[in-house]
N, C-alpha and C. Protein backbone atom coordinates (compact mmCIF):
# COMPACT_ATOMS: atom_id res chain seq x y z
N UNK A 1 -132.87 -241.34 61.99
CA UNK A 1 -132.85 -242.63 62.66
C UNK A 1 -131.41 -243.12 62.91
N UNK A 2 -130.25 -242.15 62.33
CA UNK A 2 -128.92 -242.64 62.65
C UNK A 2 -128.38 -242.71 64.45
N UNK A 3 -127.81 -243.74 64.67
CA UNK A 3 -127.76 -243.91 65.82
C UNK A 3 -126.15 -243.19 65.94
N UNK A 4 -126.62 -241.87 66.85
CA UNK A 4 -125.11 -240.84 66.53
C UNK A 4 -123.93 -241.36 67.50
N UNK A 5 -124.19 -241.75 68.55
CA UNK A 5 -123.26 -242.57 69.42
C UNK A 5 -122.12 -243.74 68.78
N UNK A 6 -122.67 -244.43 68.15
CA UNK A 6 -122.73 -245.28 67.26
C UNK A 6 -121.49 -244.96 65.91
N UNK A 7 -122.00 -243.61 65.53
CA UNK A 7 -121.67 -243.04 64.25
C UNK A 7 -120.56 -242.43 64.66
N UNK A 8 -120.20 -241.75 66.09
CA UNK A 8 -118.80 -241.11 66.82
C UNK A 8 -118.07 -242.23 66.88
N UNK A 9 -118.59 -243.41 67.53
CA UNK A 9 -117.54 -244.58 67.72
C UNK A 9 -116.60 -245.02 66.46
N UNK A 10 -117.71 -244.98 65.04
CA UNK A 10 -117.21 -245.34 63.79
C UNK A 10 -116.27 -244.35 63.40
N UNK A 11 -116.45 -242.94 63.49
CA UNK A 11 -115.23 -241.94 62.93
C UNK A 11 -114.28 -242.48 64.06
N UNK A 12 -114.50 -242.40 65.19
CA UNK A 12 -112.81 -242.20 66.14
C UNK A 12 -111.55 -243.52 66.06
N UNK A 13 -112.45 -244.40 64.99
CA UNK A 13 -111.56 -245.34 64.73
C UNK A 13 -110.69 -245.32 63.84
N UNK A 14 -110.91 -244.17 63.22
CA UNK A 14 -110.17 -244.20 61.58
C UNK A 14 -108.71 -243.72 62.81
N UNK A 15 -107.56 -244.39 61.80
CA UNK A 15 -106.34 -243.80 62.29
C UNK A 15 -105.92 -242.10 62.93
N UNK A 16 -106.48 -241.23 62.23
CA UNK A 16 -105.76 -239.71 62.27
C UNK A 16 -106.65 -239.24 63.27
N UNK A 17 -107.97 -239.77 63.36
CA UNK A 17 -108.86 -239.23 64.51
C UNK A 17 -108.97 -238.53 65.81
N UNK A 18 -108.99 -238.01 66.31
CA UNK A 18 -108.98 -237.96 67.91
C UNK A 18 -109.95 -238.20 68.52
N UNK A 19 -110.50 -236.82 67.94
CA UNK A 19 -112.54 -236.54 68.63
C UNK A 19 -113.32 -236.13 67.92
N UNK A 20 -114.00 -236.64 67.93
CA UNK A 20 -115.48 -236.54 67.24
C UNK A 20 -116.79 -235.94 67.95
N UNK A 21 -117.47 -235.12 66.97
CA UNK A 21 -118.59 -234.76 67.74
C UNK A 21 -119.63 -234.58 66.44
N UNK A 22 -120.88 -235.57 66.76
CA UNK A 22 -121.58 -235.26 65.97
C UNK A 22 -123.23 -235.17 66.52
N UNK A 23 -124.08 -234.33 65.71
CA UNK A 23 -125.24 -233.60 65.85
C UNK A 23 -126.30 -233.71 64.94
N UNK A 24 -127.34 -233.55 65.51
CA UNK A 24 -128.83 -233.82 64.37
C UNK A 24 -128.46 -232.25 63.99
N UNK A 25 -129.06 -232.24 62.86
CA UNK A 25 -130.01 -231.05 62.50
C UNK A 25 -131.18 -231.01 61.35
N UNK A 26 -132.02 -230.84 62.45
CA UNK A 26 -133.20 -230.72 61.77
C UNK A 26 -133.60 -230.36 60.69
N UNK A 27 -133.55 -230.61 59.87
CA UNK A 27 -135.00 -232.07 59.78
C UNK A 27 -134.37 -233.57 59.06
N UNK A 28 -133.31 -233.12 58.16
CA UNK A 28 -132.56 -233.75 57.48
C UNK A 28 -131.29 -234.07 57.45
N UNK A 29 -130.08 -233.54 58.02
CA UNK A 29 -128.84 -233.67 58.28
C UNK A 29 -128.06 -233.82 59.63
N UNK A 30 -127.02 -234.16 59.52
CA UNK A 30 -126.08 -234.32 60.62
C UNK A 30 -125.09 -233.00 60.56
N UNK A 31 -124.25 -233.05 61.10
CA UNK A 31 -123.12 -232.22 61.49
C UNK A 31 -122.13 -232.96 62.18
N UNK A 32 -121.19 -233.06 61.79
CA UNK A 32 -119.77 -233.84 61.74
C UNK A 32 -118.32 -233.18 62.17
N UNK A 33 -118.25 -232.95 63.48
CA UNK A 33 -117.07 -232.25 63.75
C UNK A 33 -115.60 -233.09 64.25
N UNK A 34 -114.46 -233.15 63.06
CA UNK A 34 -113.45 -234.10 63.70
C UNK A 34 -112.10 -233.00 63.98
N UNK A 35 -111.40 -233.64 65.26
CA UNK A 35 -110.42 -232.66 65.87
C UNK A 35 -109.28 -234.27 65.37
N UNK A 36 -108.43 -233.51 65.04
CA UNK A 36 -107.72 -234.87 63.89
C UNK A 36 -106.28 -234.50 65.03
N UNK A 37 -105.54 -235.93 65.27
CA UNK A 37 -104.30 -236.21 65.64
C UNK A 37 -103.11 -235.25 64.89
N UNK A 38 -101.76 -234.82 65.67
CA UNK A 38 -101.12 -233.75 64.98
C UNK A 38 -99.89 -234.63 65.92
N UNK A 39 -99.13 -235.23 64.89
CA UNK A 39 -98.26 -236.33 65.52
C UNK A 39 -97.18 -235.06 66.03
N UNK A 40 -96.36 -235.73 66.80
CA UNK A 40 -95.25 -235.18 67.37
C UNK A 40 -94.22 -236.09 67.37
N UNK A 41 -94.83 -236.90 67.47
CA UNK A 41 -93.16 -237.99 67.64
C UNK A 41 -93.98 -239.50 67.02
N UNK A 42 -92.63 -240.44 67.00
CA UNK A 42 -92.77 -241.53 66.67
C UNK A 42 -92.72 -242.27 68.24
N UNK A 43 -93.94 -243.21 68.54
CA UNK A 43 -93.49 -243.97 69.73
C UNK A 43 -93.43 -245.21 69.66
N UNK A 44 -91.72 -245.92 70.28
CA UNK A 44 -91.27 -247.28 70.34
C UNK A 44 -91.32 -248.19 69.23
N UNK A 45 -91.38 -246.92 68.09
CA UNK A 45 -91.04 -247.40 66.59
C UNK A 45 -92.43 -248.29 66.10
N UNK A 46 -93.59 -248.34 66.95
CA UNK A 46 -94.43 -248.52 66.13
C UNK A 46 -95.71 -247.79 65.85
N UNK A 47 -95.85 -246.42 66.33
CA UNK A 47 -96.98 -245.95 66.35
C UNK A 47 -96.47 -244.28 66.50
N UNK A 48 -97.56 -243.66 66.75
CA UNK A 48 -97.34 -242.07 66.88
C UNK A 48 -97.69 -241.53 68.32
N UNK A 49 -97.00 -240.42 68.85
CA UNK A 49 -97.67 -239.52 69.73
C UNK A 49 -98.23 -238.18 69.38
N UNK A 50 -99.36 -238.06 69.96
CA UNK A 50 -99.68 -236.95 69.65
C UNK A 50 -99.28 -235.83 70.46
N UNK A 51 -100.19 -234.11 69.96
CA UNK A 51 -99.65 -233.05 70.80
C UNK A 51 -99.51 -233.14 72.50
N UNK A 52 -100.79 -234.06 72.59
CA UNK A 52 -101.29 -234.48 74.06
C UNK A 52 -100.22 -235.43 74.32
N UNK A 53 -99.89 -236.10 74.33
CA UNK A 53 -98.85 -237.27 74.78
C UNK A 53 -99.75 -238.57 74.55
N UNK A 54 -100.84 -238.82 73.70
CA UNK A 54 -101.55 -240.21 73.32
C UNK A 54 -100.96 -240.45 72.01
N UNK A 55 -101.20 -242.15 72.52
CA UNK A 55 -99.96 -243.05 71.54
C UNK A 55 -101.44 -243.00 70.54
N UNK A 56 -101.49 -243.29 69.37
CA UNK A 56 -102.15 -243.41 68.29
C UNK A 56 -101.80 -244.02 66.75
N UNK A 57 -102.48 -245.01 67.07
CA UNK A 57 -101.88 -246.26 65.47
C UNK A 57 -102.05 -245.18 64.21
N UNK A 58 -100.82 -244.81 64.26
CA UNK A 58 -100.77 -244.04 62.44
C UNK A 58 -99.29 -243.98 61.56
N UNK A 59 -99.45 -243.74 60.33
CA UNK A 59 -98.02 -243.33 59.64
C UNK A 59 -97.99 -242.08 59.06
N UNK A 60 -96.42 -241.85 59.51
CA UNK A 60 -96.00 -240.37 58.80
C UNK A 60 -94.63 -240.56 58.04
N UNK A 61 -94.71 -239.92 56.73
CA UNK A 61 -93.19 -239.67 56.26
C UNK A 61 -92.51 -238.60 56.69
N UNK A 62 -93.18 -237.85 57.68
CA UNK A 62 -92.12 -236.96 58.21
C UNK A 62 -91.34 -236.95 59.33
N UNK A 63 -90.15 -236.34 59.10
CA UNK A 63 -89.02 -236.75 60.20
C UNK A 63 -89.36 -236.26 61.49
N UNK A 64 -89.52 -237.72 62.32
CA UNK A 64 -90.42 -237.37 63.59
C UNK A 64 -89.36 -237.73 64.64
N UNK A 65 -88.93 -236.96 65.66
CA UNK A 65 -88.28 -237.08 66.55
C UNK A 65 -88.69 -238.98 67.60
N UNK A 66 -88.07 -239.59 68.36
CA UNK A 66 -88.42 -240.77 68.35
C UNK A 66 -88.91 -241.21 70.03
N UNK A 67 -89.90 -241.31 70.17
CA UNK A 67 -89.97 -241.62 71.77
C UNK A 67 -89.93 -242.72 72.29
N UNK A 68 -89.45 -243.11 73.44
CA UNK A 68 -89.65 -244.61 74.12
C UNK A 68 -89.62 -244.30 75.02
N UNK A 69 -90.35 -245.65 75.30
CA UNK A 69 -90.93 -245.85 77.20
C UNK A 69 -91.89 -246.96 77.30
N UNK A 70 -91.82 -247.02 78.71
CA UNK A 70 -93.04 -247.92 79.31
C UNK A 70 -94.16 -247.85 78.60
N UNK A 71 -94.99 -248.89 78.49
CA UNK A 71 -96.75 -248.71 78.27
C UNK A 71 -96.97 -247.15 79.08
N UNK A 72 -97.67 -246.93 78.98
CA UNK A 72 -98.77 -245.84 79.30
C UNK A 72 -97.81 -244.70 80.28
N UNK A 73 -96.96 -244.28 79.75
CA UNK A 73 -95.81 -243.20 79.56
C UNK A 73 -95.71 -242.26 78.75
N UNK A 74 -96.11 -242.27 77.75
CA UNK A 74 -96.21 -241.45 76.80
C UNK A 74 -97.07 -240.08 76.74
N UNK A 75 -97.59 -239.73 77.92
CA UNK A 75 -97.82 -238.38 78.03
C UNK A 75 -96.46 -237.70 78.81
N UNK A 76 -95.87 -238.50 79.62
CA UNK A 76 -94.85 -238.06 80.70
C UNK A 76 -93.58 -237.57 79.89
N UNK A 77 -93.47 -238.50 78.54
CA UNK A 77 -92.52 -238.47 77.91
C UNK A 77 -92.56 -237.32 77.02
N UNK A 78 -93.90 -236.92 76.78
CA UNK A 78 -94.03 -235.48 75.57
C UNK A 78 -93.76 -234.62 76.66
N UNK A 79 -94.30 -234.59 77.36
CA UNK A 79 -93.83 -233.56 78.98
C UNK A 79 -92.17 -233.28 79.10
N UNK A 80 -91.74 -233.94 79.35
CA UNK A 80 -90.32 -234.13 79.41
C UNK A 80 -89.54 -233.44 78.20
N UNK A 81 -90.32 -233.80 76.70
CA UNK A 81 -89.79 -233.74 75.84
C UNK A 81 -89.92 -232.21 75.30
N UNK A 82 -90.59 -231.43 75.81
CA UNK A 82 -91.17 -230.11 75.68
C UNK A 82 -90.30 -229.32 76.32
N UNK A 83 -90.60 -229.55 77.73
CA UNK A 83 -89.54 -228.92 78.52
C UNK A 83 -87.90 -228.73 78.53
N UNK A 84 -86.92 -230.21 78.15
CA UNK A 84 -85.79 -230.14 77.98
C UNK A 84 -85.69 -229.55 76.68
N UNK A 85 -86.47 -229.74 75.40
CA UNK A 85 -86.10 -229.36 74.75
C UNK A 85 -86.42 -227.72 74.43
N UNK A 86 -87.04 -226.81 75.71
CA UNK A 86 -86.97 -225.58 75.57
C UNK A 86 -85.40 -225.11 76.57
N UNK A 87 -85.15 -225.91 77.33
CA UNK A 87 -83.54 -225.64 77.66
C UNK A 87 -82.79 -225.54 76.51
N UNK A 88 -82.51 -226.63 75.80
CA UNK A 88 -81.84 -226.99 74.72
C UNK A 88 -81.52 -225.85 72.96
N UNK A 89 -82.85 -224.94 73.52
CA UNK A 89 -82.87 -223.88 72.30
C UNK A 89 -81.31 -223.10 72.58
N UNK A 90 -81.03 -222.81 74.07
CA UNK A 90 -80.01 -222.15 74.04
C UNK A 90 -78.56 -222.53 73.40
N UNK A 91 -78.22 -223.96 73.19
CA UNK A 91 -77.42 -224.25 72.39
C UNK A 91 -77.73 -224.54 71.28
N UNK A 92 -78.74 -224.49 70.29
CA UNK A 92 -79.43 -224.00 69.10
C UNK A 92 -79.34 -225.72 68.52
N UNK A 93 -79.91 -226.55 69.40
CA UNK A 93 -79.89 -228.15 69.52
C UNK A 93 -81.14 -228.87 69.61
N UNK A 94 -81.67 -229.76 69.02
CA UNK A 94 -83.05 -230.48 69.16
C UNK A 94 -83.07 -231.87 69.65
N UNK A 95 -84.21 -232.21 70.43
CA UNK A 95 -84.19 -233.92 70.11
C UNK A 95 -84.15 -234.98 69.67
N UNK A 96 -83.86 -235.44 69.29
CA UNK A 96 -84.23 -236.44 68.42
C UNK A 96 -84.71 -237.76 68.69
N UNK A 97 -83.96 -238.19 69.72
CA UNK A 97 -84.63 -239.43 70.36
C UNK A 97 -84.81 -238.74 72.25
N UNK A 98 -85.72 -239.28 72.63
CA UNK A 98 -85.79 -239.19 74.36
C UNK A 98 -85.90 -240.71 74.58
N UNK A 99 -85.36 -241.14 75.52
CA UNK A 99 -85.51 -242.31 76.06
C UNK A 99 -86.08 -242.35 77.64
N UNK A 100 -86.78 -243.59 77.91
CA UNK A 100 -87.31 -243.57 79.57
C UNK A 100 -87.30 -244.76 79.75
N UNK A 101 -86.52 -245.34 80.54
CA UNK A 101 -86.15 -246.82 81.14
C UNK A 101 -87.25 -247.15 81.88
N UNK A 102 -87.16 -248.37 82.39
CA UNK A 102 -88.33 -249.37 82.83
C UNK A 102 -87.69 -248.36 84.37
N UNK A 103 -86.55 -248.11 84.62
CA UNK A 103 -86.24 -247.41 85.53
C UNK A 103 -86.84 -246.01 86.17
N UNK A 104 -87.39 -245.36 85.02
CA UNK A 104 -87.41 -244.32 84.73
C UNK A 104 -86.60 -243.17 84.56
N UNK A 105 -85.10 -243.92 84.11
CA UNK A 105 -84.21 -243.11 84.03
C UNK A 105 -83.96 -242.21 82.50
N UNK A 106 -83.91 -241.23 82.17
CA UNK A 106 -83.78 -240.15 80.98
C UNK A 106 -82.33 -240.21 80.05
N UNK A 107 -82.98 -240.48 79.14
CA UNK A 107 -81.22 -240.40 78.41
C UNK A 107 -81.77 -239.73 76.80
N UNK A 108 -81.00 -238.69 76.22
CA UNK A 108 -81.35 -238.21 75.35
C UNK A 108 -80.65 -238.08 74.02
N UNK A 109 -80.83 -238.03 72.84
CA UNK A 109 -79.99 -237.64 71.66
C UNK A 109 -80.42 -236.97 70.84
N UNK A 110 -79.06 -235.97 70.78
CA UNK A 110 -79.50 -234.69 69.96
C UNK A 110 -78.98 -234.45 68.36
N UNK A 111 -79.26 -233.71 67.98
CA UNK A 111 -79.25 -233.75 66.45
C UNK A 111 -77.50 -233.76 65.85
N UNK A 112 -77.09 -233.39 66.56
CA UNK A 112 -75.54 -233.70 66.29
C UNK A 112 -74.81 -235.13 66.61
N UNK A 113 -76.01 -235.68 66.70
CA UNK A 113 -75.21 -237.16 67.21
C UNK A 113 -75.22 -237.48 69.14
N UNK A 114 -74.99 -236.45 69.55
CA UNK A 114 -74.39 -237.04 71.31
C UNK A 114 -75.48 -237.01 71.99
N UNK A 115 -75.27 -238.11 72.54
CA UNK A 115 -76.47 -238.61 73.96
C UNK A 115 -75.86 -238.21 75.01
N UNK A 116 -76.89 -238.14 75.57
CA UNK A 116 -76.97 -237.29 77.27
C UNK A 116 -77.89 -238.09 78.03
N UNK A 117 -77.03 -238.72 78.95
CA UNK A 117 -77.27 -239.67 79.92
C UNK A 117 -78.01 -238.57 81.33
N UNK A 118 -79.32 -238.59 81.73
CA UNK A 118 -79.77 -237.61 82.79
C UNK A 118 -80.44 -238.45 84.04
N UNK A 119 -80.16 -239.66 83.75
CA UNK A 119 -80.49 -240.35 85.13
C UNK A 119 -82.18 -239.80 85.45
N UNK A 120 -82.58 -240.31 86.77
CA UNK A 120 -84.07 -240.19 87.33
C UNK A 120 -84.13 -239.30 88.05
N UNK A 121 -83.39 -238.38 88.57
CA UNK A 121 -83.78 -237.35 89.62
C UNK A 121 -82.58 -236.05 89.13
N UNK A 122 -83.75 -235.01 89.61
CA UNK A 122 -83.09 -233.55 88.95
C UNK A 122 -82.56 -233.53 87.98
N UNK A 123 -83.75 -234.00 86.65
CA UNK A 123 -83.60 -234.22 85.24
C UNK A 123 -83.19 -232.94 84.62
N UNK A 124 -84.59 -231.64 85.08
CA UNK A 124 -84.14 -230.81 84.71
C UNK A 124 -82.56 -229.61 85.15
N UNK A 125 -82.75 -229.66 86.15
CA UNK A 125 -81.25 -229.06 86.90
C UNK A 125 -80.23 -229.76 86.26
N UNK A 126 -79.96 -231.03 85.87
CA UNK A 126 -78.80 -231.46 85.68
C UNK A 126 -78.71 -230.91 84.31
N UNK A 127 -79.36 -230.60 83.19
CA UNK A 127 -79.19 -230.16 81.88
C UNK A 127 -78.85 -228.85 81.92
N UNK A 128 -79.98 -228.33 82.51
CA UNK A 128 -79.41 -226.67 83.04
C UNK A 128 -78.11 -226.50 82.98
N UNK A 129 -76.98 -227.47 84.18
CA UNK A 129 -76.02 -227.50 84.63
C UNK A 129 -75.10 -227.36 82.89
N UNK A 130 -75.42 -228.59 82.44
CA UNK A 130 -74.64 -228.30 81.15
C UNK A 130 -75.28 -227.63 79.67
N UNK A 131 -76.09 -226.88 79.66
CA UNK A 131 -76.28 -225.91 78.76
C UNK A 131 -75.48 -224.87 79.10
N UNK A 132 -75.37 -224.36 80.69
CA UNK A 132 -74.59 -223.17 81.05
C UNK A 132 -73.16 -223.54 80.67
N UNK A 133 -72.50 -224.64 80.59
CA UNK A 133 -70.92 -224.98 80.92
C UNK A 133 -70.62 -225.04 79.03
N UNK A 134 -71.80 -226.13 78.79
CA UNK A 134 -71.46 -226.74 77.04
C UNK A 134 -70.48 -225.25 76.20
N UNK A 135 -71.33 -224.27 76.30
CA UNK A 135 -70.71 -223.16 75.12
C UNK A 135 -69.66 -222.06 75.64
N UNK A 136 -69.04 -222.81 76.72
CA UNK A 136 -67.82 -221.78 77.19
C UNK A 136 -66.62 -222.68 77.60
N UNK A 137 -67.05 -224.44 77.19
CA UNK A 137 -65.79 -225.25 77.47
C UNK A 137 -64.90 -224.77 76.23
N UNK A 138 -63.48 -225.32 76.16
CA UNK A 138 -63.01 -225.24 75.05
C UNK A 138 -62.91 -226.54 74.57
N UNK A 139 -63.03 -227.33 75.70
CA UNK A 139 -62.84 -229.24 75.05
C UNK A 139 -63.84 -229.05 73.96
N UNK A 140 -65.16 -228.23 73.80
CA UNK A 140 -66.14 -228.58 73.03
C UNK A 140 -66.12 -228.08 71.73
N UNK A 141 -64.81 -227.14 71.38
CA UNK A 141 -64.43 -226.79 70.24
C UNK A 141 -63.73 -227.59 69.26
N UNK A 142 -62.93 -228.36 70.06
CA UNK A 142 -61.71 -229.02 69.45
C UNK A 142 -62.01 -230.53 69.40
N UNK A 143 -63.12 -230.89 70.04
CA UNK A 143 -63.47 -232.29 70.18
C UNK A 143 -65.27 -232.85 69.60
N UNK A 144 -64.88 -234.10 69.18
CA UNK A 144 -66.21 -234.34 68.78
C UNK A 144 -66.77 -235.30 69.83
N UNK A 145 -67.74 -234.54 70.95
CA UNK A 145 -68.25 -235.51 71.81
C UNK A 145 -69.72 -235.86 71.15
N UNK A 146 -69.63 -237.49 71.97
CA UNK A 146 -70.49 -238.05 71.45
C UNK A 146 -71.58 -238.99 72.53
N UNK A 147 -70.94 -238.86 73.98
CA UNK A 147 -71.57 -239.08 75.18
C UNK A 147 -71.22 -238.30 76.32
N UNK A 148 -72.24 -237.80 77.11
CA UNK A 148 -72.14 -236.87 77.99
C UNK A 148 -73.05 -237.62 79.39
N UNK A 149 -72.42 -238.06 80.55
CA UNK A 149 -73.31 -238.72 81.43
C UNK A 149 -73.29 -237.56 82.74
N UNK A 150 -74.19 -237.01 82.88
CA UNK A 150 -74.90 -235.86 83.84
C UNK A 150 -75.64 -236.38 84.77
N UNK A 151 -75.20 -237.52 85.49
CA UNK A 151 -75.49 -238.02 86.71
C UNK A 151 -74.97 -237.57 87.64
N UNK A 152 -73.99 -237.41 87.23
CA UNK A 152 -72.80 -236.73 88.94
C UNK A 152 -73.66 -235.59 89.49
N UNK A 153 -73.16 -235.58 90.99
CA UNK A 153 -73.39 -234.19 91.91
C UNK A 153 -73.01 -233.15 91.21
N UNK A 154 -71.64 -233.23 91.10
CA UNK A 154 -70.99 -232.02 90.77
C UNK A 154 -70.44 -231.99 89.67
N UNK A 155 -70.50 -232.35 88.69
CA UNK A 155 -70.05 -232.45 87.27
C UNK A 155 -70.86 -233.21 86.68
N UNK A 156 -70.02 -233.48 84.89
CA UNK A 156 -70.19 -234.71 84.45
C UNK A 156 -68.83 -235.15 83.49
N UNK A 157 -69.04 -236.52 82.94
CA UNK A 157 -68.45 -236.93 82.05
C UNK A 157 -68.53 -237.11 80.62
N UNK A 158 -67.26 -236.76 79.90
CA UNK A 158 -67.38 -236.87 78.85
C UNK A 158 -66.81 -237.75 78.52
N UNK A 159 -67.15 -238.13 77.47
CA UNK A 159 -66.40 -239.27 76.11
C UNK A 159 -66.50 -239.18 74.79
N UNK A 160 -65.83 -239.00 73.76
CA UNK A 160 -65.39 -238.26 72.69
C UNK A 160 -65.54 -239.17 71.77
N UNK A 161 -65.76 -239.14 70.47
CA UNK A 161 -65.72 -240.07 69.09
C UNK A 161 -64.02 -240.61 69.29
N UNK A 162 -63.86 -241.92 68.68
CA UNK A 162 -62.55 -242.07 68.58
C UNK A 162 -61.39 -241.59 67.74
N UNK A 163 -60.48 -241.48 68.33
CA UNK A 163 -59.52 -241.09 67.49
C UNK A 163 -59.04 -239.80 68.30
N UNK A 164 -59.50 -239.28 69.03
CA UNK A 164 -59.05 -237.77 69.97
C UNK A 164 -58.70 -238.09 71.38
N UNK A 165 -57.99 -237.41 71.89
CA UNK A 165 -57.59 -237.34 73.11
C UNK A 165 -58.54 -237.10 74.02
N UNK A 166 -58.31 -238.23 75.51
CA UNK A 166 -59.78 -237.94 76.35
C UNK A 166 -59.68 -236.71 76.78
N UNK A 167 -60.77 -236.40 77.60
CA UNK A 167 -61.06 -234.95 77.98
C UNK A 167 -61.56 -235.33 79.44
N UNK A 168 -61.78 -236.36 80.10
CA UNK A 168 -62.52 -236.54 81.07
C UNK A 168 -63.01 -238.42 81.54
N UNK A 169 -63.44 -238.80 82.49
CA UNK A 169 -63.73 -239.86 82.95
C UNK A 169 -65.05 -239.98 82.07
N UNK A 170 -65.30 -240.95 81.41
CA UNK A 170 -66.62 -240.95 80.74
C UNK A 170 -67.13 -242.65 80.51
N UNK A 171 -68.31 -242.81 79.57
CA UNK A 171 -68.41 -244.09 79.53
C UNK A 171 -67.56 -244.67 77.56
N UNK A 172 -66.71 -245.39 77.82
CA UNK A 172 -66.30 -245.60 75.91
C UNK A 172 -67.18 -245.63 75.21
């Protein structure tokens, strides 16, 4: 007599949930199948994303890379966040925060500290551009950069922690 519709609505509420599927079986029991949330990131510091890119009210103590964005962005943003960060293996570098403006402009920070400013158009090409350049400059040996803006056509700019000599037109 359990009303199973009813009984899916009640599991998919618990926090870790995703999907639920549940079943008679005759004569006496149910069957209870839950496909449970597998966070990926933290989104806009109050909630989680999952593998899918859905925001989902939960907590984790583990160190979760950090997403932001618009309301109902957060699949676009795991998208994004997948992809640059399979460029990014080549300099042996991770995400840590992705950002997405009301603009929809991309700006990123990686585990060494430096953000990477990628603007709204030819997000991916412009990183490309500096994964190929990053590990054959020599500024990048001798200097601790700490902003990189990859908007330009044909280049970009750097700007360095203080205390070192500039290397380039950048933002302070």
């Amino acid at each position: 007599t359990v009303d199973l519709e009813h009984t899916r609505r009640s599991f998919e509420q618990l926090p870790w949930v995703r999907k639920v599927s549940v079943r008679r079986h005759f004569p006496w029991s149910l069957e209870v199948t839950l496909e449970e949330h597998v966070a990926m990131a933290r989104w806009n510091g109050v909630a989680l994303v999952n593998t899918y890119g859905e925001v989902f009210a939960g907590q984790s103590n583990h160190a979760l890379p950090e997403f932001n964005g618009e309301p109902d962005t957060s699949i676009q943003v795991a998208a994004m966040y997948v992809e640059l960060g399979k460029q990014l293996e080549a300099l042996k570098r991770s995400i840590v925060q992705i950002n997405l403006s009301p603009r929809f402009a991309w700006q990123l920070g990686l585990d060494n500290g430096m953000q990477l400013e990628l603007g709204r158009e030819q997000v991916q090409q412009r990183l490309a551009r500096f994964v190929a350049v990053y590990p054959y400059s020599v500024a990048t040996r001798a200097l601790q950069i700490n902003y990189v803006d990859l908007r330009y056509h044909n280049g970009f700019a750097v700007s360095q922690l203080a205390g070192g000599s500039a290397t380039g037109a950048g933002k302070p």
